[in-house]
PDB file of N, CA and C in Angstrom:
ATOM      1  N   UNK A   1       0.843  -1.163   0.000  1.00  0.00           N
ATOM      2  CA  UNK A   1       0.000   0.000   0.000  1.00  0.00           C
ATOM      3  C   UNK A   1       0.891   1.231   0.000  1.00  0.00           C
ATOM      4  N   UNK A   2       0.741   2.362  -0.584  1.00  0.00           N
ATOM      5  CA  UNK A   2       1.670   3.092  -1.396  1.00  0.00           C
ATOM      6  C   UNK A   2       1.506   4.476   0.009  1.00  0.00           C
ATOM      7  N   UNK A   3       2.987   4.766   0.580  1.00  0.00           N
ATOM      8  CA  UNK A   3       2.585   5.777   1.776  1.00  0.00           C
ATOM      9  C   UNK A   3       2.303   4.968   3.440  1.00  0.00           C
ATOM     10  N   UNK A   4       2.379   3.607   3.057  1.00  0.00           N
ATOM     11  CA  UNK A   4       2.161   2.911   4.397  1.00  0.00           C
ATOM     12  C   UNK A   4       2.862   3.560   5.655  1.00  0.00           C
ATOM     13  N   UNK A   5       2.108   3.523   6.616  1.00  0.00           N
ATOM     14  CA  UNK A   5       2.484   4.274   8.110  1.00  0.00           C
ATOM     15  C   UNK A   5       4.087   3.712   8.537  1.00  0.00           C
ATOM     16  N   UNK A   6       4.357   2.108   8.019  1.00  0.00           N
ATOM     17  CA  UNK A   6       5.284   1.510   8.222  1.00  0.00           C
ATOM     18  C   UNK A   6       6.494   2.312   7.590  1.00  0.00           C
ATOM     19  N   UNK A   7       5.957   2.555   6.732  1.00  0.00           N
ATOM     20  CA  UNK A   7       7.483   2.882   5.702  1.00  0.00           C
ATOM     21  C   UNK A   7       8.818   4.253   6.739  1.00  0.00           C
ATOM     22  N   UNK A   8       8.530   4.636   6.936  1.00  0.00           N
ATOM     23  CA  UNK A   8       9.348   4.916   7.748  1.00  0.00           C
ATOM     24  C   UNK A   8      10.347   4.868   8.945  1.00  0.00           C
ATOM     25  N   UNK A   9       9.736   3.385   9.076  1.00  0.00           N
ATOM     26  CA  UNK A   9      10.289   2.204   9.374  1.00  0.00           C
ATOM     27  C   UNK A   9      11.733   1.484   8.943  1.00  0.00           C
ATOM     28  N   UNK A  10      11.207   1.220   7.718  1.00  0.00           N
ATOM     29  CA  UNK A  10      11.807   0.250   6.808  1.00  0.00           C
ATOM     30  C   UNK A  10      13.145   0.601   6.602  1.00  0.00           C
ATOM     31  N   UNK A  11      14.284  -0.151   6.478  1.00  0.00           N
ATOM     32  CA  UNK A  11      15.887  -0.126   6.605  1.00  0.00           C
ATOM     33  C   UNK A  11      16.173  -0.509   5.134  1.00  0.00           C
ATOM     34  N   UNK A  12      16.231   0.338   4.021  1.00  0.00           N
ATOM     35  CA  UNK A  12      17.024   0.144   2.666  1.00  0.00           C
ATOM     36  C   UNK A  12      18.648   0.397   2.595  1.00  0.00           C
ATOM     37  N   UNK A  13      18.932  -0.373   2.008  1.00  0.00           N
ATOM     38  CA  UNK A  13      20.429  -0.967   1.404  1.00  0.00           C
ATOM     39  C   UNK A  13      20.200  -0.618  -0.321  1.00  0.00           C
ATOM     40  N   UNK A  14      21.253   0.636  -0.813  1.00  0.00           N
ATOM     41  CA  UNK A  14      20.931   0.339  -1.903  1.00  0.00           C
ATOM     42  C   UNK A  14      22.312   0.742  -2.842  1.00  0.00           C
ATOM     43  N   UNK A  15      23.212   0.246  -3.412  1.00  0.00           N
ATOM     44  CA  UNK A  15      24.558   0.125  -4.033  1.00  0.00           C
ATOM     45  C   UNK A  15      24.341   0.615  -5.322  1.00  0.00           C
ATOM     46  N   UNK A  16      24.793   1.428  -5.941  1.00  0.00           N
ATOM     47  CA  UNK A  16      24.909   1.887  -7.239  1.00  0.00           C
ATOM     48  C   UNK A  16      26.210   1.286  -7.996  1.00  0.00           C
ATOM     49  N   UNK A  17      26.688   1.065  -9.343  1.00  0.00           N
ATOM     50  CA  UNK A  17      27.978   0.590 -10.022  1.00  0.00           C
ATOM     51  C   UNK A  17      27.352   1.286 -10.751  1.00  0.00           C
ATOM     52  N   UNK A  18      28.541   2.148 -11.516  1.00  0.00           N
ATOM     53  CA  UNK A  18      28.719   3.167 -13.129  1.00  0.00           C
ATOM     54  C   UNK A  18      30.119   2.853 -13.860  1.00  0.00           C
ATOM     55  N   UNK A  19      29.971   2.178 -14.922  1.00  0.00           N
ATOM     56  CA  UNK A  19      30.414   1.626 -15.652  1.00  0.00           C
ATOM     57  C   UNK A  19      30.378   2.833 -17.215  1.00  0.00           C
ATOM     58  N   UNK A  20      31.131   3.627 -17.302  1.00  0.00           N
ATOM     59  CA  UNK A  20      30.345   4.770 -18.396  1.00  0.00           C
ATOM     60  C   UNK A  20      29.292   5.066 -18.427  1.00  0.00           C
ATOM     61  N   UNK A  21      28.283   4.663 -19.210  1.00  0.00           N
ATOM     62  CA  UNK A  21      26.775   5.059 -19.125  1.00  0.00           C
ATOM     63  C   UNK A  21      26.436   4.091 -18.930  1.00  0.00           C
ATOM     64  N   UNK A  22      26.749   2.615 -18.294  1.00  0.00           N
ATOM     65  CA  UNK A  22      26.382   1.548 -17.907  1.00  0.00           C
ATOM     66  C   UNK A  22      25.999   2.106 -16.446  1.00  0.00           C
ATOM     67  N   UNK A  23      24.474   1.743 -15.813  1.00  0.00           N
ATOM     68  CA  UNK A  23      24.380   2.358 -14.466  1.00  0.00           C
ATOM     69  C   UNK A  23      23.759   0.917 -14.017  1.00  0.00           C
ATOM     70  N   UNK A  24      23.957   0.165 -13.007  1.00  0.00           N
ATOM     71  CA  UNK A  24      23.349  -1.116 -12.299  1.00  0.00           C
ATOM     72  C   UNK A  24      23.287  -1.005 -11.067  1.00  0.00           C
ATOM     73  N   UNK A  25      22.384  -1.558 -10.321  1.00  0.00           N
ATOM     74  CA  UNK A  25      22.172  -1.271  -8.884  1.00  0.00           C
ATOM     75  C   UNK A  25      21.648  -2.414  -8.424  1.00  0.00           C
ATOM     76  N   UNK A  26      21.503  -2.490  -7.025  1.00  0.00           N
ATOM     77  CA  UNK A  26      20.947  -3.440  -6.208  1.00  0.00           C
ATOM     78  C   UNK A  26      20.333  -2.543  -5.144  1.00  0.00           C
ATOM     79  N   UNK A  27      18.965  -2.950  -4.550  1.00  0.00           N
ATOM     80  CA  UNK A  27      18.458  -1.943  -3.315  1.00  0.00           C
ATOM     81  C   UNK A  27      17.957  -3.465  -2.376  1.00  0.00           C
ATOM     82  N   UNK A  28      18.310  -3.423  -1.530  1.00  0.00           N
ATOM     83  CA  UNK A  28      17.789  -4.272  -0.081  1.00  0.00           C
ATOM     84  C   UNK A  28      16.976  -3.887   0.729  1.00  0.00           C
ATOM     85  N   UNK A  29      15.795  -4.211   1.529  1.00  0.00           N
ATOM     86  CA  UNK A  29      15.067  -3.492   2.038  1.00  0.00           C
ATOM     87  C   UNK A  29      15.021  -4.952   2.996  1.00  0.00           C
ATOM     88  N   UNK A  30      15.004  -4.223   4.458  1.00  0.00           N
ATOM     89  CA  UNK A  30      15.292  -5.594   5.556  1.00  0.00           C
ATOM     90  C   UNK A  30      14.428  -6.326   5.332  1.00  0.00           C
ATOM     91  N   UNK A  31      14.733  -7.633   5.591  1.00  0.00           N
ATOM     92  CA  UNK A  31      13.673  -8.299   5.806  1.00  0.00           C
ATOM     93  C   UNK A  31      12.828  -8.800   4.110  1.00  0.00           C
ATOM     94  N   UNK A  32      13.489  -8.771   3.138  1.00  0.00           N
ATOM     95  CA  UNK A  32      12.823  -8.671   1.830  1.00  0.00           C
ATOM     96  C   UNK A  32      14.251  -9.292   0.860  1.00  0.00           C
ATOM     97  N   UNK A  33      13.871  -9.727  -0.246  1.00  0.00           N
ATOM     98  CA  UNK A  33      14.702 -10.199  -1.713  1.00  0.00           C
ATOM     99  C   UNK A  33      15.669  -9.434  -2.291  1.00  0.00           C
ATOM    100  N   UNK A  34      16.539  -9.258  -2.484  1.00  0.00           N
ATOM    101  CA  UNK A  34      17.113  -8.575  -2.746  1.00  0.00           C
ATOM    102  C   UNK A  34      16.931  -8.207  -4.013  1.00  0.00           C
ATOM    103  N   UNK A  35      16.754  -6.750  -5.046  1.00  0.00           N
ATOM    104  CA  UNK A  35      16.260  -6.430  -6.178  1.00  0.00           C
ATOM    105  C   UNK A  35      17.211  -5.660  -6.999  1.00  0.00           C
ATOM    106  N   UNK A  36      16.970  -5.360  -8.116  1.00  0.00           N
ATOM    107  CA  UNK A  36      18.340  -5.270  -8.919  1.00  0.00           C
ATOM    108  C   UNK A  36      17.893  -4.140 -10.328  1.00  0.00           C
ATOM    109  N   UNK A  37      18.048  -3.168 -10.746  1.00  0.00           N
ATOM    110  CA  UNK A  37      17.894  -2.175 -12.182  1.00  0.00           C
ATOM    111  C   UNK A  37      19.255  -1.813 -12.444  1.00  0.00           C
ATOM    112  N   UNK A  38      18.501  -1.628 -13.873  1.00  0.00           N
ATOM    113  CA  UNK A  38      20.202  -1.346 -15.066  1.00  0.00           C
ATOM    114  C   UNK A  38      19.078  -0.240 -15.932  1.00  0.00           C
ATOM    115  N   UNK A  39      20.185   0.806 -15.962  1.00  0.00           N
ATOM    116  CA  UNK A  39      19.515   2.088 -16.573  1.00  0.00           C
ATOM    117  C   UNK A  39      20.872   2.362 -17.290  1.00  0.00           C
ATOM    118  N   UNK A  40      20.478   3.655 -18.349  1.00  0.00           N
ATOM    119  CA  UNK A  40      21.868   3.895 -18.702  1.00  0.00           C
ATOM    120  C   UNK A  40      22.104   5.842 -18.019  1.00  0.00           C
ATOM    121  N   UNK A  41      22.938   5.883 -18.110  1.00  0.00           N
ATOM    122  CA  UNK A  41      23.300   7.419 -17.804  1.00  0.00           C
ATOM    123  C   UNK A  41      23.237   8.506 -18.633  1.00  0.00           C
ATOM    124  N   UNK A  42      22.595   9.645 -18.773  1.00  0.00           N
ATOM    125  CA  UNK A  42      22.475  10.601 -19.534  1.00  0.00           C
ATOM    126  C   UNK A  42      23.163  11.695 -19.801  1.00  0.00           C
ATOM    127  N   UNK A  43      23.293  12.417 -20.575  1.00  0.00           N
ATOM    128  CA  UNK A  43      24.316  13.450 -20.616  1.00  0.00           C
ATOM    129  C   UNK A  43      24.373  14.540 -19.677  1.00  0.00           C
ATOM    130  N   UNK A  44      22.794  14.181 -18.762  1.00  0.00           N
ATOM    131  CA  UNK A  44      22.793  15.539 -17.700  1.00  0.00           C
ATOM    132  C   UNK A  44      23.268  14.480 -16.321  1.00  0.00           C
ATOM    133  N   UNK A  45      23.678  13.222 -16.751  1.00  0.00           N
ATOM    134  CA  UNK A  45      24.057  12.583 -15.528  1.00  0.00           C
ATOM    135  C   UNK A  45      23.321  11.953 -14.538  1.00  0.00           C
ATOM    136  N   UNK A  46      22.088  12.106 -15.030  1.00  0.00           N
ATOM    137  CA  UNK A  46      20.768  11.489 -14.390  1.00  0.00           C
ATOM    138  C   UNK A  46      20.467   9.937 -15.377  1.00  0.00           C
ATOM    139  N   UNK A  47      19.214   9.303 -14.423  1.00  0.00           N
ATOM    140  CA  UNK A  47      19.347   8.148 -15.092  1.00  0.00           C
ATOM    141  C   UNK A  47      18.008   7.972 -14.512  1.00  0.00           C
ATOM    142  N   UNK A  48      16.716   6.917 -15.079  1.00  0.00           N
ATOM    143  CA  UNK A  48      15.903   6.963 -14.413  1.00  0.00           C
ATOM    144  C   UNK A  48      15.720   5.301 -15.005  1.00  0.00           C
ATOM    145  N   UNK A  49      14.389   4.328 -14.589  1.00  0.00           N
ATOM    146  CA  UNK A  49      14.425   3.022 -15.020  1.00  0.00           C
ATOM    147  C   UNK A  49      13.272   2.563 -14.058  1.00  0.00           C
ATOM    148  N   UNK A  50      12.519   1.064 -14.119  1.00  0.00           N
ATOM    149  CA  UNK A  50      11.599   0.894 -13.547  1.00  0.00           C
ATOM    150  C   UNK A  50      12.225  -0.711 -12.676  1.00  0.00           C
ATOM    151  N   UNK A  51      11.999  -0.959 -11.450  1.00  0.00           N
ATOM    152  CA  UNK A  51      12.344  -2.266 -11.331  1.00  0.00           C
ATOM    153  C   UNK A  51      11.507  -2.930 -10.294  1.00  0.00           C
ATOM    154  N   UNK A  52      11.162  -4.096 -10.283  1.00  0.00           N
ATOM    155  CA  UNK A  52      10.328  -5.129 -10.611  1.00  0.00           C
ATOM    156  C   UNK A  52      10.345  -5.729  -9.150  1.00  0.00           C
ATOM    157  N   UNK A  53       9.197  -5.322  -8.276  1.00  0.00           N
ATOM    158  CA  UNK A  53       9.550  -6.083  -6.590  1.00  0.00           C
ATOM    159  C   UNK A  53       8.342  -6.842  -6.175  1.00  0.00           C
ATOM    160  N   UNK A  54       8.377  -7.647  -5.669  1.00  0.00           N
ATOM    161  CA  UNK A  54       6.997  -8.556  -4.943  1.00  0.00           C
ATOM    162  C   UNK A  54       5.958  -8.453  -5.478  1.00  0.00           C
ATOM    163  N   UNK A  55       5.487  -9.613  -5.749  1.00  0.00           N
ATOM    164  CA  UNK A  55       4.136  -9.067  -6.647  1.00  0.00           C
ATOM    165  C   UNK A  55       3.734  -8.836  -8.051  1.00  0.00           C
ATOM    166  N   UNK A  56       4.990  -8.620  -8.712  1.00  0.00           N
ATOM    167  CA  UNK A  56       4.791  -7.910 -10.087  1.00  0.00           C
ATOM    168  C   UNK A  56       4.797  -6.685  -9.925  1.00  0.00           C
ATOM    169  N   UNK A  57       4.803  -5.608  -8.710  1.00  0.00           N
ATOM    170  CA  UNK A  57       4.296  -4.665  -8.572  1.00  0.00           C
ATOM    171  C   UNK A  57       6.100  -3.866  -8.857  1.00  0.00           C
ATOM    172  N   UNK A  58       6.107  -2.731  -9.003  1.00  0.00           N
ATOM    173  CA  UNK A  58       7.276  -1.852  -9.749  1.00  0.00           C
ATOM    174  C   UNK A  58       7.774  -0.568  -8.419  1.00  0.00           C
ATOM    175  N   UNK A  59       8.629  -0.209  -9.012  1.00  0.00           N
ATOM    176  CA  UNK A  59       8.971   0.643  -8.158  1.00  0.00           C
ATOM    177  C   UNK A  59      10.073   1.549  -9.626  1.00  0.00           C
ATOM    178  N   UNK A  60      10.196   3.197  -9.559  1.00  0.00           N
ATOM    179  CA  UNK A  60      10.407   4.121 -10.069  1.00  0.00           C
ATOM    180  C   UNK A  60      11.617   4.477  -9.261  1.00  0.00           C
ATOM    181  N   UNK A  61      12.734   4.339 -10.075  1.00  0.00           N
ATOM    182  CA  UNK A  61      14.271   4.490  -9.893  1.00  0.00           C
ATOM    183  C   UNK A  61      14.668   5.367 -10.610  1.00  0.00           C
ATOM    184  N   UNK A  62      15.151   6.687  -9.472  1.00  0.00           N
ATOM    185  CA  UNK A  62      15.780   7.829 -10.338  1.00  0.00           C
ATOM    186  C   UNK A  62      16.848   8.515  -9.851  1.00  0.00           C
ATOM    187  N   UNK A  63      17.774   8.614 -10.486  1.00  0.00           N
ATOM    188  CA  UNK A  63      19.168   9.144  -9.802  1.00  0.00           C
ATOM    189  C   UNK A  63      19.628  10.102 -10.724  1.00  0.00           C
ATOM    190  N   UNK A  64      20.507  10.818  -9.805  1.00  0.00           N
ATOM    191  CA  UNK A  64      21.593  11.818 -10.478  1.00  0.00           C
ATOM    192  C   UNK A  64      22.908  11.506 -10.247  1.00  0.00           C
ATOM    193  N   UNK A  65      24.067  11.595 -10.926  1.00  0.00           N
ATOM    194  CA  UNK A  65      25.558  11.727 -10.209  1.00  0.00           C
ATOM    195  C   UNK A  65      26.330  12.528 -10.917  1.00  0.00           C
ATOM    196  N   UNK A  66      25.770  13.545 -10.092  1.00  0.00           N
ATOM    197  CA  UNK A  66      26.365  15.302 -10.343  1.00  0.00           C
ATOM    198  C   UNK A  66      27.338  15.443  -9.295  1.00  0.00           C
ATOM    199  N   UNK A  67      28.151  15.648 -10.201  1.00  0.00           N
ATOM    200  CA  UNK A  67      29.584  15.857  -9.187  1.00  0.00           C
ATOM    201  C   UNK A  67      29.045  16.862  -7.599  1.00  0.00           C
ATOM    202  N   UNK A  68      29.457  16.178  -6.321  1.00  0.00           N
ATOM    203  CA  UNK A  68      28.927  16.476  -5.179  1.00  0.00           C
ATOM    204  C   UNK A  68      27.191  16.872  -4.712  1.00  0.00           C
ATOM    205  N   UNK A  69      26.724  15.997  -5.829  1.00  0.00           N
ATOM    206  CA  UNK A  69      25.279  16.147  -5.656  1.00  0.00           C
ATOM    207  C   UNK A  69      24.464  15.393  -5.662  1.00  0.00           C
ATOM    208  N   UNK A  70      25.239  13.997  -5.822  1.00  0.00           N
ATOM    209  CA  UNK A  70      24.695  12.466  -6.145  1.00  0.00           C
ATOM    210  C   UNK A  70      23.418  11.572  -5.616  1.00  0.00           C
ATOM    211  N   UNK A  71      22.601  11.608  -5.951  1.00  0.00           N
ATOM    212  CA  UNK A  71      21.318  11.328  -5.446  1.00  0.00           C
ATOM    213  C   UNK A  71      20.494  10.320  -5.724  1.00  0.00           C
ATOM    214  N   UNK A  72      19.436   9.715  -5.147  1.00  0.00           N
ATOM    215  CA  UNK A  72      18.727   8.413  -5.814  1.00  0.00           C
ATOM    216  C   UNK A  72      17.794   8.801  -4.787  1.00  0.00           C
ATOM    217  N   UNK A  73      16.338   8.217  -5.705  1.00  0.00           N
ATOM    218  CA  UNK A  73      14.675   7.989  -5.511  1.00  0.00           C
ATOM    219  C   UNK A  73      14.348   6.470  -5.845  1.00  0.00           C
ATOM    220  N   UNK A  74      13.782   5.690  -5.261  1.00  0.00           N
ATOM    221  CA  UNK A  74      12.900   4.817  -5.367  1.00  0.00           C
ATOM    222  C   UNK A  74      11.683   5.236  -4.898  1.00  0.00           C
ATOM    223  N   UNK A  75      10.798   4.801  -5.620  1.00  0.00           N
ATOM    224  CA  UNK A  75       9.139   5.143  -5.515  1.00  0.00           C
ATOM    225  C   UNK A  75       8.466   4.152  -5.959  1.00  0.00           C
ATOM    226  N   UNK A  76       7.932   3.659  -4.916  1.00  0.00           N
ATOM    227  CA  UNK A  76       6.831   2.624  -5.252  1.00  0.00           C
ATOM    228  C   UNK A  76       5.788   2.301  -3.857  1.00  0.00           C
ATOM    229  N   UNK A  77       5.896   1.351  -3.370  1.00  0.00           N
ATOM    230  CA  UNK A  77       5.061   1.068  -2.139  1.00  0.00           C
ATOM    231  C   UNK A  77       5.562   1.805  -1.065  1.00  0.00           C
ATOM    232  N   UNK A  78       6.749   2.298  -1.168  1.00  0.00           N
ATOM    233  CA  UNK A  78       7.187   3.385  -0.007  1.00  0.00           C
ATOM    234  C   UNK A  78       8.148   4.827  -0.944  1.00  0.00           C
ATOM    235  N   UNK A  79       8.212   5.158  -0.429  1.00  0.00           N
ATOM    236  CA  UNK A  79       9.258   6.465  -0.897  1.00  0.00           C
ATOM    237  C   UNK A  79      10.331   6.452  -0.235  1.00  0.00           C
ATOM    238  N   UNK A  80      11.538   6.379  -1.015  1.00  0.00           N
ATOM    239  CA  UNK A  80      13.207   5.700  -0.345  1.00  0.00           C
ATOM    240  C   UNK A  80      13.883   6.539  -1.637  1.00  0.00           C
ATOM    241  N   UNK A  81      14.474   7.763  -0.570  1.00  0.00           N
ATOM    242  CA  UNK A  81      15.416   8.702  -1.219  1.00  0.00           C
ATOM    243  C   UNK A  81      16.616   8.718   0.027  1.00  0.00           C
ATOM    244  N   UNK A  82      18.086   8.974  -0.984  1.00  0.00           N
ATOM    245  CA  UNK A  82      19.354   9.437  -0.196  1.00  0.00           C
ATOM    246  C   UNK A  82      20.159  10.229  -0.966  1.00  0.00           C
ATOM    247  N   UNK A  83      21.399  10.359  -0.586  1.00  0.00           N
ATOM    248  CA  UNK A  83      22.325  10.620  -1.293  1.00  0.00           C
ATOM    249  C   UNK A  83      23.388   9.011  -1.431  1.00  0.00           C
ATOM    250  N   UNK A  84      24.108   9.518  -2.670  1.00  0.00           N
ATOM    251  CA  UNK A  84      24.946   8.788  -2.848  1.00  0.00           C
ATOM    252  C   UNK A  84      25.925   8.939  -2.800  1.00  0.00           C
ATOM    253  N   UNK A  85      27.704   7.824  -2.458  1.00  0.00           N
ATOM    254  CA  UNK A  85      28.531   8.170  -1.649  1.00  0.00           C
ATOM    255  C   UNK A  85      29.221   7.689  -2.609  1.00  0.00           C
ATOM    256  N   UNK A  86      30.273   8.317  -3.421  1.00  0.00           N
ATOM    257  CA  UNK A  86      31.876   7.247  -3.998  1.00  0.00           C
ATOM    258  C   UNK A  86      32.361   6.439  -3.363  1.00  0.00           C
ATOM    259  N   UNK A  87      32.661   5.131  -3.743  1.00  0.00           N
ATOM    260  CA  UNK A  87      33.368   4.259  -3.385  1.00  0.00           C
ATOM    261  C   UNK A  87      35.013   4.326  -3.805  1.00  0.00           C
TER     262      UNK A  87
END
């Protein structure tokens, strides 16, 4: 249920790899499967893509990696935004 009282709760894990405009990820959410999108990267450095969790049901993956501004959205049954960190 999209906004659940829980979700603020919930403990996400989520790893980005950039490979040129190759962008792949994995997001973990406790207690849950571990899930996986491949987008490519755009010339403004953003990247967006849809990926596929419990259910059939989707979730809306959108990132930036703007030099010191690096960011990611998942949107789907909860709303799970951060920043992102260089490895």
């Amino acid at each position: 249920m999209p906004g659940s009282g829980k979700c603020p709760t919930y403990k996400m894990t989520i790893d980005v790899t950039v490979d040129g405009t190759d962008v792949q990820g994995r997001f973990l959410q406790e207690g849950r499967v571990e899930r996986n999108f491949k987008a490519t990267l755009g010339a403004d450095m953003k990247f967006k893509t849809t990926a596929i969790v419990g259910g059939g049901n989707k979730m809306d993956v959108v990132g930036s990696l703007k030099e010191g501004a690096s960011t990611i959205m998942l949107d789907g049954y909860c709303l799970f935004e951060g920043k992102l960190t260089k490895k």
